[in-house]
N, C-alpha and C. Protein backbone atom coordinates (compact mmCIF):
# COMPACT_ATOMS: atom_id res chain seq x y z
N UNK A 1 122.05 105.96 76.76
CA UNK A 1 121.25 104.91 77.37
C UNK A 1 119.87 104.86 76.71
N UNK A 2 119.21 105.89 76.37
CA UNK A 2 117.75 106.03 75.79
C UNK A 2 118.03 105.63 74.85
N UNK A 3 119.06 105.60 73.60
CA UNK A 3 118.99 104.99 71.93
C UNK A 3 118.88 103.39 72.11
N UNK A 4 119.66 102.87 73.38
CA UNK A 4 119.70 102.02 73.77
C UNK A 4 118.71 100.97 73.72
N UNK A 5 118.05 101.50 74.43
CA UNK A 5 116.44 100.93 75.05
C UNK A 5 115.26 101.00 73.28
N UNK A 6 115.38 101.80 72.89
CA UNK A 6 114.89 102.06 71.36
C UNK A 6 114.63 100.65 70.30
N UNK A 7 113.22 100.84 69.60
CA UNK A 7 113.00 99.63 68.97
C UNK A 7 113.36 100.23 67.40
N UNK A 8 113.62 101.01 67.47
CA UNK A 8 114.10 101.84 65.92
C UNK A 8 115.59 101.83 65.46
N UNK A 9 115.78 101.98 64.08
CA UNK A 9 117.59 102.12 64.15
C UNK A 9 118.41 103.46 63.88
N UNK A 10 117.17 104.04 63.94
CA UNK A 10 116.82 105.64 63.66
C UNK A 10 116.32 106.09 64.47
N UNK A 11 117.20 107.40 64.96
CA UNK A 11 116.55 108.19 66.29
C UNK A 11 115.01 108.81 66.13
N UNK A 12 114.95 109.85 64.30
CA UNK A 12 114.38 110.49 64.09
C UNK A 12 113.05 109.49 64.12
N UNK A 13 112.80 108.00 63.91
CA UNK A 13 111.92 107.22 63.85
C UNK A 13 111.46 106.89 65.52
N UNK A 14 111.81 107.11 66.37
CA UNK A 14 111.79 107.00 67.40
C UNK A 14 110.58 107.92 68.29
N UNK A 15 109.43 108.07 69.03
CA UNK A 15 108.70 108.70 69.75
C UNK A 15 108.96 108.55 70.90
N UNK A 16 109.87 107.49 71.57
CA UNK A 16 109.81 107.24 73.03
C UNK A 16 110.41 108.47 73.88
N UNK A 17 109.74 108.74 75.12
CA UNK A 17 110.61 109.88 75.84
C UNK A 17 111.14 109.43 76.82
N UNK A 18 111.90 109.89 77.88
CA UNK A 18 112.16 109.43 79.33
C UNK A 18 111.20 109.49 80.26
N UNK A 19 111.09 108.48 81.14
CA UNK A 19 109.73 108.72 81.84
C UNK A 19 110.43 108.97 83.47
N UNK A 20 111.68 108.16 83.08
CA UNK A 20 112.76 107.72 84.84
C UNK A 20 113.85 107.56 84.86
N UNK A 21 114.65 107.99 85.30
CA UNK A 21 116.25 107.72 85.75
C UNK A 21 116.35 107.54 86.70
N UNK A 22 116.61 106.64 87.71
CA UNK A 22 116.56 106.24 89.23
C UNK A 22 118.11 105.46 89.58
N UNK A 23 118.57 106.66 89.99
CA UNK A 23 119.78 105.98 90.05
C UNK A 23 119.91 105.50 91.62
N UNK A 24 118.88 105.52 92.25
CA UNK A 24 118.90 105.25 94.30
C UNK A 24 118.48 103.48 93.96
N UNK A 25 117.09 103.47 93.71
CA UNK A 25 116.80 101.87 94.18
C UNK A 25 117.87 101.05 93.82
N UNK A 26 118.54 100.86 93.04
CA UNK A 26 119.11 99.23 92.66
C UNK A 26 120.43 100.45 92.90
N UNK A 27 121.08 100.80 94.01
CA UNK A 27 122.54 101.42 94.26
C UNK A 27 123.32 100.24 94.70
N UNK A 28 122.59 99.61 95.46
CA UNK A 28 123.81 98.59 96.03
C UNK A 28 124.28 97.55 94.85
N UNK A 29 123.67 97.45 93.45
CA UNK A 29 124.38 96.69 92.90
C UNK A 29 124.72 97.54 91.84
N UNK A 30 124.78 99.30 92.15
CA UNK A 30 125.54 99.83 91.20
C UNK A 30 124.92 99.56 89.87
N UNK A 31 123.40 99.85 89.52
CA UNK A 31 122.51 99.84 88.54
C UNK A 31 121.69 100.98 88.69
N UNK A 32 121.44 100.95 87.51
CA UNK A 32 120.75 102.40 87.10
C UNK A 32 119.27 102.04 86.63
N UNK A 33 117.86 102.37 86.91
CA UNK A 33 116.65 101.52 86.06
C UNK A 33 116.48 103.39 85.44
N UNK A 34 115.90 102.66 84.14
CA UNK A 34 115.34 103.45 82.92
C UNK A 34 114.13 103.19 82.77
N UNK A 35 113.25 103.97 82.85
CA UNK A 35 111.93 103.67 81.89
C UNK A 35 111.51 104.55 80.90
N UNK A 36 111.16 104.03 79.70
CA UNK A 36 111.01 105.01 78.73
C UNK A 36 109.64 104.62 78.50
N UNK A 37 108.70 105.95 77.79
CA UNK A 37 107.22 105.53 77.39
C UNK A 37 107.02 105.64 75.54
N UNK A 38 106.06 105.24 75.06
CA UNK A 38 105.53 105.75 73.85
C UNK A 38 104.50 105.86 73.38
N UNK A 39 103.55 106.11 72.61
CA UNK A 39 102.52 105.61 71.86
C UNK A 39 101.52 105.38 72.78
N UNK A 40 99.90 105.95 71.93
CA UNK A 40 98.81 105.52 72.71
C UNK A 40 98.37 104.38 72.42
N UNK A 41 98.28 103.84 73.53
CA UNK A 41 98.32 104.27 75.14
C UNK A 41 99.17 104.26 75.30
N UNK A 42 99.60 104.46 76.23
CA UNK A 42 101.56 105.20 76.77
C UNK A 42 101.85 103.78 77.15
N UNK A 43 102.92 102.72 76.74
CA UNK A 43 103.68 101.85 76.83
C UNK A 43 104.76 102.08 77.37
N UNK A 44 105.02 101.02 78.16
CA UNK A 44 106.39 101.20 79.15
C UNK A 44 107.29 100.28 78.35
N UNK A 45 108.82 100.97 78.20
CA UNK A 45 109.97 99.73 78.36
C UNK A 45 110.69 100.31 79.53
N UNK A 46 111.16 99.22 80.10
CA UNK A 46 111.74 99.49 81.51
C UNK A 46 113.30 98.41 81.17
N UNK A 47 114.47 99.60 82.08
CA UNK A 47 115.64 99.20 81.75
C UNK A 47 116.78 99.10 82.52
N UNK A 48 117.43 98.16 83.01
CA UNK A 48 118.76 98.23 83.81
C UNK A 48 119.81 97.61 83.35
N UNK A 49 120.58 99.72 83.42
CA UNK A 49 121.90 99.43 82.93
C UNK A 49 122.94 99.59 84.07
N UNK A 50 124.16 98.95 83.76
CA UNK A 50 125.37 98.93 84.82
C UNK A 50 125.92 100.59 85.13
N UNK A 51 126.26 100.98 86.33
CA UNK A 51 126.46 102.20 86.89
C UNK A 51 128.15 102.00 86.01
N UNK A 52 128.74 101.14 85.56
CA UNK A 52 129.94 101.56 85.09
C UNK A 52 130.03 102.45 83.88
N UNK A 53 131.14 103.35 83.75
CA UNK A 53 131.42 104.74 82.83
C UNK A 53 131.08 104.00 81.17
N UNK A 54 130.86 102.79 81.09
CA UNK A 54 130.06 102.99 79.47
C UNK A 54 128.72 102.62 79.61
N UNK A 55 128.16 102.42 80.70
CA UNK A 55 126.47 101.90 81.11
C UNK A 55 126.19 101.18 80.61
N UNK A 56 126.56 100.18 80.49
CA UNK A 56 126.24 98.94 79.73
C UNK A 56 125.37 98.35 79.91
N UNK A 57 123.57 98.20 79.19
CA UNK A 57 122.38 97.66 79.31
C UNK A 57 122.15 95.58 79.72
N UNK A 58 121.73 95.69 80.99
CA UNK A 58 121.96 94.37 81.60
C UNK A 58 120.58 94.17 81.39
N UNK A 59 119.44 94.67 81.24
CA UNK A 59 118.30 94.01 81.03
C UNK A 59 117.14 95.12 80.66
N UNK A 60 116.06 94.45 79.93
CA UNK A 60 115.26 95.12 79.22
C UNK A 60 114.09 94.78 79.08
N UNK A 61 112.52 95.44 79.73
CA UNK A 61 111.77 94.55 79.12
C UNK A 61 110.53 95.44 78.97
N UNK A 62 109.68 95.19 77.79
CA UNK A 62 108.53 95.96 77.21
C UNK A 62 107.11 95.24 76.93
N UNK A 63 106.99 93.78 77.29
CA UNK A 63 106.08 92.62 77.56
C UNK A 63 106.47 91.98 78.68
N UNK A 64 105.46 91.34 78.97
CA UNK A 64 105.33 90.56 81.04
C UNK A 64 105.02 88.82 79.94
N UNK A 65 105.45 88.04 80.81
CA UNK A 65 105.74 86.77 80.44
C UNK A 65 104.42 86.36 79.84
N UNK A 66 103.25 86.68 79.96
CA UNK A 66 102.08 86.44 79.42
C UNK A 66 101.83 87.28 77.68
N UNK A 67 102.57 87.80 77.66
CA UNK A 67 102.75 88.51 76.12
C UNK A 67 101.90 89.47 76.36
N UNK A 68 101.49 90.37 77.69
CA UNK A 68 100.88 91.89 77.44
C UNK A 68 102.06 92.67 77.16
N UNK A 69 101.65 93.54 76.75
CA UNK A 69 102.68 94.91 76.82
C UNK A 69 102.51 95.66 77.86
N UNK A 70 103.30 96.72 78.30
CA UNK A 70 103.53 97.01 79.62
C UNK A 70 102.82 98.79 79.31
N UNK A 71 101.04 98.41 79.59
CA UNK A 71 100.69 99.72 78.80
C UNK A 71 99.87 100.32 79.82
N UNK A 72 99.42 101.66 79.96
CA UNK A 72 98.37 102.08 80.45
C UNK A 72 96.84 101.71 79.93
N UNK A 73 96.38 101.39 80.60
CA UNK A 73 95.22 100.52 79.96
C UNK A 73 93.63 101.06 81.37
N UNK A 74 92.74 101.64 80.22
CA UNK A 74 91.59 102.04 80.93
C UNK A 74 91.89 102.91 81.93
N UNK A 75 92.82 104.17 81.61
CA UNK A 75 92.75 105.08 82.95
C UNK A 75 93.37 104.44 84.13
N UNK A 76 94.12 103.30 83.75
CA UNK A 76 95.19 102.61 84.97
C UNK A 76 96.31 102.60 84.47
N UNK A 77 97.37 103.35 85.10
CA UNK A 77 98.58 103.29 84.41
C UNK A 77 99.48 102.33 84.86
N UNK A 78 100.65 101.91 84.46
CA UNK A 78 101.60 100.86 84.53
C UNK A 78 102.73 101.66 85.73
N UNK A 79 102.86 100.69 86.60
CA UNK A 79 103.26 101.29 87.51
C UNK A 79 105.27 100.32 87.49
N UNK A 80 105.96 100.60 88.19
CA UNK A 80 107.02 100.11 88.24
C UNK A 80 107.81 100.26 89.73
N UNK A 81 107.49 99.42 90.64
CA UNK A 81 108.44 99.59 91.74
C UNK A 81 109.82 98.33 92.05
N UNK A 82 109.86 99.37 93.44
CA UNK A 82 111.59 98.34 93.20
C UNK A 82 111.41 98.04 95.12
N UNK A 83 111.22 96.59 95.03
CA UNK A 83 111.71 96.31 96.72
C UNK A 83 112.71 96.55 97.42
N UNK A 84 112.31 96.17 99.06
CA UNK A 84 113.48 96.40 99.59
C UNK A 84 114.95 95.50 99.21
N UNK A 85 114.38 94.55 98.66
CA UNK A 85 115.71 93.70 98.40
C UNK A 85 115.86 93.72 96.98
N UNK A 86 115.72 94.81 96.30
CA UNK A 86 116.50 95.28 94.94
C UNK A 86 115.35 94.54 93.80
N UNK A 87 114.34 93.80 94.15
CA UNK A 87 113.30 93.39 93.05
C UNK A 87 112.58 93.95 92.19
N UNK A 88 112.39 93.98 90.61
CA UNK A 88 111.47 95.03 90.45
C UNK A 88 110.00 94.54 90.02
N UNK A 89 109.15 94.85 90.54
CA UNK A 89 107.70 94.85 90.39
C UNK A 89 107.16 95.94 89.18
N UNK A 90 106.50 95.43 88.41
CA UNK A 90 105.49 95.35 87.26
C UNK A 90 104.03 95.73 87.54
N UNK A 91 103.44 96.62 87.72
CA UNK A 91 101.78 96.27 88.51
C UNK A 91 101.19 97.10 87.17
N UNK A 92 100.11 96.33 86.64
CA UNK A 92 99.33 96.97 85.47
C UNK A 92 98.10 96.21 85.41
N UNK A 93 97.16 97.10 85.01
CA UNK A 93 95.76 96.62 84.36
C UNK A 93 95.76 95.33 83.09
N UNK A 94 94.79 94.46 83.02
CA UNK A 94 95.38 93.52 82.49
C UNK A 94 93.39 93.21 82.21
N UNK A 95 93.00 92.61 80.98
CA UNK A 95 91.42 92.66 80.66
C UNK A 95 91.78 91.28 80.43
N UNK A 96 91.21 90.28 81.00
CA UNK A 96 91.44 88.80 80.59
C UNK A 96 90.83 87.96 79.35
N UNK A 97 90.56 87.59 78.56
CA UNK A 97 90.06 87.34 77.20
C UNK A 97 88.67 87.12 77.65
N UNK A 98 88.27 86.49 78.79
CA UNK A 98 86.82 85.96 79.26
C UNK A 98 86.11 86.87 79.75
N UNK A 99 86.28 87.84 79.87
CA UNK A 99 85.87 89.03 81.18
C UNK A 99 85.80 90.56 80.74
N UNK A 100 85.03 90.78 80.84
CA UNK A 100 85.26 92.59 80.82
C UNK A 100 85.64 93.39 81.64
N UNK A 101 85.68 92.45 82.52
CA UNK A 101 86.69 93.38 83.71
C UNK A 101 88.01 93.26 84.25
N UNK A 102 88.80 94.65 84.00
CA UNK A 102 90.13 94.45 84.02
C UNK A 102 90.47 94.10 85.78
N UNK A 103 91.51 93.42 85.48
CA UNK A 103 92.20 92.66 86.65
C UNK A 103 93.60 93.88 86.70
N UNK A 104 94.42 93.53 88.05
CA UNK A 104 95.88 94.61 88.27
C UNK A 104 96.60 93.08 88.54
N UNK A 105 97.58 92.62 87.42
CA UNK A 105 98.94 91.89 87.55
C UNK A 105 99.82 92.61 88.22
N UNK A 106 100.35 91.59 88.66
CA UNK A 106 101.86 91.96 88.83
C UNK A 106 102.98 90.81 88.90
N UNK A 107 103.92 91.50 88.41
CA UNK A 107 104.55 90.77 87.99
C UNK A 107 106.48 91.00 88.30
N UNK A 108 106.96 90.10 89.10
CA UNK A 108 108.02 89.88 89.83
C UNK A 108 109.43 89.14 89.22
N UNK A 109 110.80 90.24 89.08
CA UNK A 109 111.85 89.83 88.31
C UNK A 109 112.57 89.97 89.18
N UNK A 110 114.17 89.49 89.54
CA UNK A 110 114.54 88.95 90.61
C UNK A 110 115.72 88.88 89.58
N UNK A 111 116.97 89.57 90.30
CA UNK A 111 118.46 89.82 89.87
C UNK A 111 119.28 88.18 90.15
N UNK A 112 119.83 87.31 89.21
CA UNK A 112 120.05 86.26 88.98
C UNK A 112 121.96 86.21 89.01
N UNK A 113 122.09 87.32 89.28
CA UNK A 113 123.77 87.72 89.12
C UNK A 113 124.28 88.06 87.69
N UNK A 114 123.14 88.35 86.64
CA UNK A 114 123.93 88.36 85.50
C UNK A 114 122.33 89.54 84.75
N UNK A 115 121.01 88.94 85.15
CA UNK A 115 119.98 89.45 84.58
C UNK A 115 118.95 89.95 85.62
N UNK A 116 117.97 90.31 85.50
CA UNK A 116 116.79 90.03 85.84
C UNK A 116 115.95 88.94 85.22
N UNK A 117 115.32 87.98 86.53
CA UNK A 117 114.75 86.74 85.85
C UNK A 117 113.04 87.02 86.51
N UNK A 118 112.14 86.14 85.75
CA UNK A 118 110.79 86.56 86.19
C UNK A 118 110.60 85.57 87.62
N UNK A 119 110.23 85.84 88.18
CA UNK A 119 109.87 85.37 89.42
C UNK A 119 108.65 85.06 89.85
N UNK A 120 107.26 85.25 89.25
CA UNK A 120 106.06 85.41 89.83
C UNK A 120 105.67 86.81 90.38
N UNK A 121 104.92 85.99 91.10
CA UNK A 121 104.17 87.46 91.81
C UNK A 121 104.47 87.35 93.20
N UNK A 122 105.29 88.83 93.50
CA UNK A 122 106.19 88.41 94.81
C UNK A 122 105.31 88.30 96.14
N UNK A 123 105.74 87.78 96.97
CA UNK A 123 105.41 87.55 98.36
C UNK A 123 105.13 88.67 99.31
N UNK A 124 106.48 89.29 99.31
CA UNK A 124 107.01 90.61 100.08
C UNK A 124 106.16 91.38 99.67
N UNK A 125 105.35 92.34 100.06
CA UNK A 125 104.69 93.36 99.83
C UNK A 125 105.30 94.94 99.99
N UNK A 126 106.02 95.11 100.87
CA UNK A 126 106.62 96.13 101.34
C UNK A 126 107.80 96.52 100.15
N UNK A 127 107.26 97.40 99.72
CA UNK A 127 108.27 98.29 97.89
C UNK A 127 108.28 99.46 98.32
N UNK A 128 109.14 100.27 97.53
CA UNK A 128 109.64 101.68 97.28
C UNK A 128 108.26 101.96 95.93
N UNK A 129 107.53 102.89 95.63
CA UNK A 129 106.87 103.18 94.25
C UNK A 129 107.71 104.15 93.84
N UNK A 130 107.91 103.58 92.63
CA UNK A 130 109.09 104.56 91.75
C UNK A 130 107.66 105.58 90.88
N UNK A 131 107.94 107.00 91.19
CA UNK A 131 107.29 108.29 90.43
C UNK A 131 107.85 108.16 89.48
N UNK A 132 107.21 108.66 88.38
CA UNK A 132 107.88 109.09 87.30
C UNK A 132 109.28 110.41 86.99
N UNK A 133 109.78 110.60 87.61
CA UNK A 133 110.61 111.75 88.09
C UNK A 133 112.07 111.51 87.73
N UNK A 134 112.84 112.54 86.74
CA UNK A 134 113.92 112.78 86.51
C UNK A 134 114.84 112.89 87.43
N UNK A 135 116.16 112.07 87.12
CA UNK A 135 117.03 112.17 88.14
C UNK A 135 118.21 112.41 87.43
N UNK A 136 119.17 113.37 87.40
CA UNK A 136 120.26 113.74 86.47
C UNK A 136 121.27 113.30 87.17
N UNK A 137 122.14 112.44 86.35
CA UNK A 137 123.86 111.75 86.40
C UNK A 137 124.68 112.39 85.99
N UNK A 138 125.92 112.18 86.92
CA UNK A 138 126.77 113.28 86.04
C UNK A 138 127.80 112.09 85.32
């Protein structure tokens, strides 16, 4: 699943580590989310693959519809939660071109029966915060 998620075609070219395996939030549709980090500042790609025996990668993403990257930025790190109704939320520091002062996006993707699609910025407030914390599959 991690070569997977990889912007290289070469492992050895590769720095990203595991940051998450969460195999609880998205159970009811039998999905697995990945997040992997790299590079300073620590960049997120975040990933959901199918709980079936070849894990097959259903969606992927390492930029928010505005073309940031999904980075730790100024001692605010990129956070990733998952609602009660299986949504996943995006929340990161974000410096607007006009301003010196960073703003916290967020940013809302919403399971379409086939992907995750962007949604805005959700309504629902009430989320699970996904830790960064290893979870081993057998």
């Amino acid at each position: 699943m991690w070569r997977s998620t990889s912007h290289y075609a070469e492992e050895r070219d590769d720095d990203s580590s595991i940051d998450l395996v969460d195999v609880k939030s998205l159970c009811l549709r039998h999905q697995i989310l990945m997040v992997t980090s790299a590079g300073l500042p620590q960049c997120l790609t975040i990933a959901v693959f199918s709980a079936e025996p070849s894990f097959p990668k259903l969606w992927q993403i390492d930029q928010t519809p505005d073309a940031h990257g999904i980075c730790n930025v100024l001692g605010s790190p990129a956070t990733v939660n998952v609602t009660k109704t299986e949504d996943i939320e995006i929340s990161m520091s974000v410096s607007p071109d006009d301003s010196s002062r960073p703003e916290i996006h967020t940013y809302a993707y919403k399971w379409d029966g086939k992907s995750y699609v962007y949604a805005s910025i959700p309504q629902e407030r009430d989320r699970t915060t996904i830790k960064p914390t290893l979870h081993r599959t057998s």
